[in-house]
N, C-alpha and C. Protein backbone atom coordinates (compact mmCIF):
# COMPACT_ATOMS: atom_id res chain seq x y z
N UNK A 1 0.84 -1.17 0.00
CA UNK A 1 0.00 0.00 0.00
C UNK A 1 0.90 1.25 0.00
N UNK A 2 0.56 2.06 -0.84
CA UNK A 2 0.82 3.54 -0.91
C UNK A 2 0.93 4.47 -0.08
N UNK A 3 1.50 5.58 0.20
CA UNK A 3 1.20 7.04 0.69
C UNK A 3 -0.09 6.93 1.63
N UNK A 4 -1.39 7.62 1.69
CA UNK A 4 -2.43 7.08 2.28
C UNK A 4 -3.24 6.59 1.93
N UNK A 5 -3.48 5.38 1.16
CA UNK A 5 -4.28 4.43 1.25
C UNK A 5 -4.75 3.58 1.92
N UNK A 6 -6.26 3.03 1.86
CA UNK A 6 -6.76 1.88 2.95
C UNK A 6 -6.98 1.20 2.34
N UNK A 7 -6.64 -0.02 2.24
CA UNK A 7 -7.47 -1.12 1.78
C UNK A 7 -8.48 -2.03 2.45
N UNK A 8 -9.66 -1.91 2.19
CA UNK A 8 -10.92 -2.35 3.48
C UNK A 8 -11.35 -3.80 2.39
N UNK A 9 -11.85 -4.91 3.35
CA UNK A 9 -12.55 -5.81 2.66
C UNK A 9 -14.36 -5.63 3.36
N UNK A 10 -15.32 -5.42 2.29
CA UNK A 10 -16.45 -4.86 3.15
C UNK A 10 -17.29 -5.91 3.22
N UNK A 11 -18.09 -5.61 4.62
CA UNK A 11 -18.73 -6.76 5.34
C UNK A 11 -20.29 -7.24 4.74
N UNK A 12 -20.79 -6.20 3.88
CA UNK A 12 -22.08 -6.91 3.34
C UNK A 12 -21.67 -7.26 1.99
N UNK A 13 -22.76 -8.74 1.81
CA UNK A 13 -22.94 -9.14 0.39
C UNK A 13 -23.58 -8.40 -0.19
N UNK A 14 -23.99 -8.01 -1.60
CA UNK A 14 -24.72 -7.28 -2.05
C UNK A 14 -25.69 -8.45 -2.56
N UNK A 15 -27.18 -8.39 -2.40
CA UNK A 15 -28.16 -8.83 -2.78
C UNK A 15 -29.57 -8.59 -1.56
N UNK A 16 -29.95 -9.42 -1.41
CA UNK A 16 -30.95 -9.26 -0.49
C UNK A 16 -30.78 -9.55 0.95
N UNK A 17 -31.98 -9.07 1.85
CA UNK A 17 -31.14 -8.68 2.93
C UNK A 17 -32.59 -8.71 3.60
N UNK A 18 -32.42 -8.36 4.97
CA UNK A 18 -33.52 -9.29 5.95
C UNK A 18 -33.09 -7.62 7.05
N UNK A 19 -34.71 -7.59 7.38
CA UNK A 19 -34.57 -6.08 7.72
C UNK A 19 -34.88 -6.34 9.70
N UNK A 20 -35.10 -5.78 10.65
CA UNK A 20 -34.66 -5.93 11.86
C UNK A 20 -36.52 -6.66 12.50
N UNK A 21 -37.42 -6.49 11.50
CA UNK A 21 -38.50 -7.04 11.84
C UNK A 21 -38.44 -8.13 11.52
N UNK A 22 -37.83 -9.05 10.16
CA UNK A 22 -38.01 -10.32 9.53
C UNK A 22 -38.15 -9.85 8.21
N UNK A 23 -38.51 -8.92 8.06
CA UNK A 23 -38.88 -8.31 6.32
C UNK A 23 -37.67 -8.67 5.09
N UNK A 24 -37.93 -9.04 4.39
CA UNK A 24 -37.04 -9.94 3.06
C UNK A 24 -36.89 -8.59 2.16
N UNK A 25 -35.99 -7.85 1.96
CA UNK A 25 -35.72 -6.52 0.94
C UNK A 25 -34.90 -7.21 0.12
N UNK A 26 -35.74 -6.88 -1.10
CA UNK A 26 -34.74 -7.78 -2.55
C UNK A 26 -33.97 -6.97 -2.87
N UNK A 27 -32.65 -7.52 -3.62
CA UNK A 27 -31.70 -6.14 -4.18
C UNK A 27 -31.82 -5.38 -4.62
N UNK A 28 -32.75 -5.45 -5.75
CA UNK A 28 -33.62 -4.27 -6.29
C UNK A 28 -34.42 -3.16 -5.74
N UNK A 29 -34.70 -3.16 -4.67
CA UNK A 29 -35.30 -2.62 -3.97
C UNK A 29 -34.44 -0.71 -3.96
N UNK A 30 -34.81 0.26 -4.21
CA UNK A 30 -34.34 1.57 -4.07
C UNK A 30 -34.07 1.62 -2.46
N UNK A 31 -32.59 2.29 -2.22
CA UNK A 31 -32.47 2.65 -0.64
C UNK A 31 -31.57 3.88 -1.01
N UNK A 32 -32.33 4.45 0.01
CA UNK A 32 -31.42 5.71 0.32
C UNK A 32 -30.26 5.70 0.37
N UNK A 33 -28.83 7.09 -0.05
CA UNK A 33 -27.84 6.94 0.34
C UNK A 33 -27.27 6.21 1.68
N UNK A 34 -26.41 5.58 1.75
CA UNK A 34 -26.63 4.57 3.23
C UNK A 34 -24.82 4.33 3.11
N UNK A 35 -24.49 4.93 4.23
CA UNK A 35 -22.64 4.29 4.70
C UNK A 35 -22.42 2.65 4.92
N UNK A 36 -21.15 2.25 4.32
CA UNK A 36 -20.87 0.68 5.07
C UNK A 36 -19.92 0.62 5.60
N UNK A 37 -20.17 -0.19 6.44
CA UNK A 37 -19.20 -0.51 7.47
C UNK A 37 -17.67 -1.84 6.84
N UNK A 38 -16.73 -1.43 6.67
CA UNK A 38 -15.76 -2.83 6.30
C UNK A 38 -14.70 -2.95 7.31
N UNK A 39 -13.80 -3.78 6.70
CA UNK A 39 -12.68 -4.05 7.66
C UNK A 39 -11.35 -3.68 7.10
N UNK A 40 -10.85 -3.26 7.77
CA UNK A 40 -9.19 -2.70 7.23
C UNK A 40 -7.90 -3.63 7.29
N UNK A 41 -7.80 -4.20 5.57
CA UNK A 41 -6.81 -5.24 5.87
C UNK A 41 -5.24 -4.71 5.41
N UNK A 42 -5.02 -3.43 5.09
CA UNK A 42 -4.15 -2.93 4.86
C UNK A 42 -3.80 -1.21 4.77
N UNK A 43 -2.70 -0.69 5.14
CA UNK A 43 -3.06 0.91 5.16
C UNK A 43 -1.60 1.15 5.02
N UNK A 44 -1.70 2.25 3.79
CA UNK A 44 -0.07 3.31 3.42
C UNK A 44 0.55 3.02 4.46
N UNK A 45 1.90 3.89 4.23
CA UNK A 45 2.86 4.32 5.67
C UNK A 45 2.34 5.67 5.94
N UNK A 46 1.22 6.52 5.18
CA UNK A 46 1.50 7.96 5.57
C UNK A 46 -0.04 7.70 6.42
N UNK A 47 -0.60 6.81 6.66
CA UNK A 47 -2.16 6.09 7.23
C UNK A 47 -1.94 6.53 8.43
N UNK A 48 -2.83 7.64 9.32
CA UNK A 48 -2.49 7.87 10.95
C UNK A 48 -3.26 7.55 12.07
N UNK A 49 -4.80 7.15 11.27
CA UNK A 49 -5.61 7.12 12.37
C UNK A 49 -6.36 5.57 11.97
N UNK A 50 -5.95 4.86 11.41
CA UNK A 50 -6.28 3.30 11.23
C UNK A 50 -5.05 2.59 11.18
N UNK A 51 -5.92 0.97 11.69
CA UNK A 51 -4.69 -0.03 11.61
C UNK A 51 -5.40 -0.96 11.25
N UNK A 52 -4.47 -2.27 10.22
CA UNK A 52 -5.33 -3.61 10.34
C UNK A 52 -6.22 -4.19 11.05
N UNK A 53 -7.34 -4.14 11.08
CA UNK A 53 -8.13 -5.11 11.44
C UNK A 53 -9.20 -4.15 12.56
N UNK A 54 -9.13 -2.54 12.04
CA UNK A 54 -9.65 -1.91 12.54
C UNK A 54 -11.66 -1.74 12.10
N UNK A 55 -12.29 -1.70 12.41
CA UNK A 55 -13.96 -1.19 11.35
C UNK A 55 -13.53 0.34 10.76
N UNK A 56 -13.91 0.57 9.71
CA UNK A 56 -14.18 1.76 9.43
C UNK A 56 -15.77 1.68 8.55
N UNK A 57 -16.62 3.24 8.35
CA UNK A 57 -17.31 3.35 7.94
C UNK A 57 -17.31 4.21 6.79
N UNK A 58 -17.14 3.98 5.56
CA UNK A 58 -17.19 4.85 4.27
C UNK A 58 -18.61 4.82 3.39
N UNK A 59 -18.19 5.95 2.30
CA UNK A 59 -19.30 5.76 1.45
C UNK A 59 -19.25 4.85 0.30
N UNK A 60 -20.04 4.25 -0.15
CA UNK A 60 -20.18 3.47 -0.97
C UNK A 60 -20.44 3.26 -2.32
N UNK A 61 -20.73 4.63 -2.16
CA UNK A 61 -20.52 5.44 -3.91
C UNK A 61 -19.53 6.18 -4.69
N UNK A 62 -18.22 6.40 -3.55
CA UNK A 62 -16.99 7.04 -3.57
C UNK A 62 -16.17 5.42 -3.30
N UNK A 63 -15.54 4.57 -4.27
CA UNK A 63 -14.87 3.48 -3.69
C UNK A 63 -14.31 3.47 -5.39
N UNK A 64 -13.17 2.85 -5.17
CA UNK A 64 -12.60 1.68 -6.26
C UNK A 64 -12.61 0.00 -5.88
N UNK A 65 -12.79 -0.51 -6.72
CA UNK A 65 -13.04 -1.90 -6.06
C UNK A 65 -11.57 -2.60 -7.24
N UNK A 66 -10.90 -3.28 -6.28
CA UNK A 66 -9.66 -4.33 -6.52
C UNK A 66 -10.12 -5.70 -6.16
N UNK A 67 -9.58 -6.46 -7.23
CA UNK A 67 -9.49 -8.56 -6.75
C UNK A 67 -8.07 -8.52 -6.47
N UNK A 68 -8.03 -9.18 -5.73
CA UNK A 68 -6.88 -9.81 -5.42
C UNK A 68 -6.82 -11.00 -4.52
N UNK A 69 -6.15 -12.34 -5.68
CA UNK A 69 -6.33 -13.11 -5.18
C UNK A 69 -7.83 -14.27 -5.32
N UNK A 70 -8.70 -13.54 -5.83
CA UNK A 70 -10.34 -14.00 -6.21
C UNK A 70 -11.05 -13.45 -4.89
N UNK A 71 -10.51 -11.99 -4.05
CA UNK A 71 -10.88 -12.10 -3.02
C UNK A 71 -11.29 -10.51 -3.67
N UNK A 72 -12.56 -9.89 -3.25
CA UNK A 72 -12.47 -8.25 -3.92
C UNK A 72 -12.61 -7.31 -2.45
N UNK A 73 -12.00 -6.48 -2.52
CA UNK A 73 -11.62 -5.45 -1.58
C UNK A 73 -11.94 -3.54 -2.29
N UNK A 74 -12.18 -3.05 -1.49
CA UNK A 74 -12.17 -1.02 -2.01
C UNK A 74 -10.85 -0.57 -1.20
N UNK A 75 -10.34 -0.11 -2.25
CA UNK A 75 -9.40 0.95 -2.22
C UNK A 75 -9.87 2.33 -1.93
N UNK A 76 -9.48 2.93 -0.90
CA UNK A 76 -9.77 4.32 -1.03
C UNK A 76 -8.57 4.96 -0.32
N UNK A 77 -8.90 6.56 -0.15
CA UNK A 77 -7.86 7.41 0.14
C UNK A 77 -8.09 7.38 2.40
N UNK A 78 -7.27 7.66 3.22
CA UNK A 78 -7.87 7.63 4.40
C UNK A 78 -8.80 8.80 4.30
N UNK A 79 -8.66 10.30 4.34
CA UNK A 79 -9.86 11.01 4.14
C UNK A 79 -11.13 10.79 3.79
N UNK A 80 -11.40 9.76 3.21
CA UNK A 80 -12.65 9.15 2.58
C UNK A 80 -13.55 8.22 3.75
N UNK A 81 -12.71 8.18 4.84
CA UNK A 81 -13.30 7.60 6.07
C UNK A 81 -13.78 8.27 6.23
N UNK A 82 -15.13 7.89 7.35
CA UNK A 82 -16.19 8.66 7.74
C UNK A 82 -16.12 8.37 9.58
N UNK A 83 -15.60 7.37 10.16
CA UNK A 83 -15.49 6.90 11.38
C UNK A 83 -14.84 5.47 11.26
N UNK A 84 -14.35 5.30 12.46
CA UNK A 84 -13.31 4.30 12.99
C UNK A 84 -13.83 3.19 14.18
N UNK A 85 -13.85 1.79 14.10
CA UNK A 85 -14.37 1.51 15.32
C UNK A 85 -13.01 0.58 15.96
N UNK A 86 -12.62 0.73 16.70
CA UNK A 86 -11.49 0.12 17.67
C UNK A 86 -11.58 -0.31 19.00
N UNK A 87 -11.00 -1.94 19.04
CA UNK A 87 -10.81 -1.91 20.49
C UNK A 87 -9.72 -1.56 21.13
N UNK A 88 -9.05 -0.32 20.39
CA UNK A 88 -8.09 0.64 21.62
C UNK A 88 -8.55 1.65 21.33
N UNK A 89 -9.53 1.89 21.13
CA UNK A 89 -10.30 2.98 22.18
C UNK A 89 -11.14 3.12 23.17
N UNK A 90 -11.61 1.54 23.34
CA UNK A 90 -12.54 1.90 24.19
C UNK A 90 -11.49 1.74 25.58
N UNK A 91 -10.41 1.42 25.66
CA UNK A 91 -9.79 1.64 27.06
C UNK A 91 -9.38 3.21 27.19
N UNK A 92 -9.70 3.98 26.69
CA UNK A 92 -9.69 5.42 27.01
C UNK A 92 -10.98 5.93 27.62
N UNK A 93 -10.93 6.96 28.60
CA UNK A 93 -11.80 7.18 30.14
C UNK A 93 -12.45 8.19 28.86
N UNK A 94 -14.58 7.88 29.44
CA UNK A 94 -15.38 8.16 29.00
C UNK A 94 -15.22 7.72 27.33
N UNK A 95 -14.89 6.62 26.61
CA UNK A 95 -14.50 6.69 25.36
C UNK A 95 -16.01 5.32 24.67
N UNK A 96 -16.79 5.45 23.72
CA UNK A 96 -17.44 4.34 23.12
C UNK A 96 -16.87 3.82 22.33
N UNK A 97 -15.61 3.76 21.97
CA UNK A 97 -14.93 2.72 21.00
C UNK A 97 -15.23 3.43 19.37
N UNK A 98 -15.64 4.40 19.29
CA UNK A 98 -15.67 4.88 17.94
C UNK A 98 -14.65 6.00 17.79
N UNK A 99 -13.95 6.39 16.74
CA UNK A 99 -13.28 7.70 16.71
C UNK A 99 -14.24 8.46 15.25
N UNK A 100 -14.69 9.45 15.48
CA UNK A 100 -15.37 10.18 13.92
C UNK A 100 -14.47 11.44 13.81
């Protein structure tokens, strides 16, 4: 990895999806702009506020998508993060484990 780059592998499949009542939403279905959450399997040397195996939350309409390996991952810039979820933060006093 580059300068500041992240490389995230992201956590939803794209197709259909099962909503918090039981409700079945087909892929097709129109949804609002909506952030995803992935996982960070790689980051630049100039990368300051992520590390492997950290959550981050980006947009999903701002991404490049890479295979590597038969495995597909988004490339993006770190600025393009939107929030961070870590378990070294939550050992910091008054802290919820997110950094935004």
């Amino acid at each position: 990895m580059l300068h500041d780059r992240v490389l995230v592998r992201t956590d939803t499949v794209e197709g259909e999806r099962r909503s918090t009542g039981g409700i079945v939403i087909p892929a097709t279905a129109a949804v609002g702009r909506r952030l995803a959450w992935a996982e960070v399997v790689a980051v630049g040397q100039n990368v300051r506020t992520v590390e492997p195996g950290d959550r981050v939350l980006y947009d999903p309409e701002d991404r490049a998508e890479v295979e590597v390996r038969g495995v597909a991952y988004v490339l993006m810039r770190e600025r393009d993060l939107h929030a961070v979820a870590a378990d070294r933060f939550e050992g910091a006093e008054d802290s919820t484990g997110l950094y935004l």
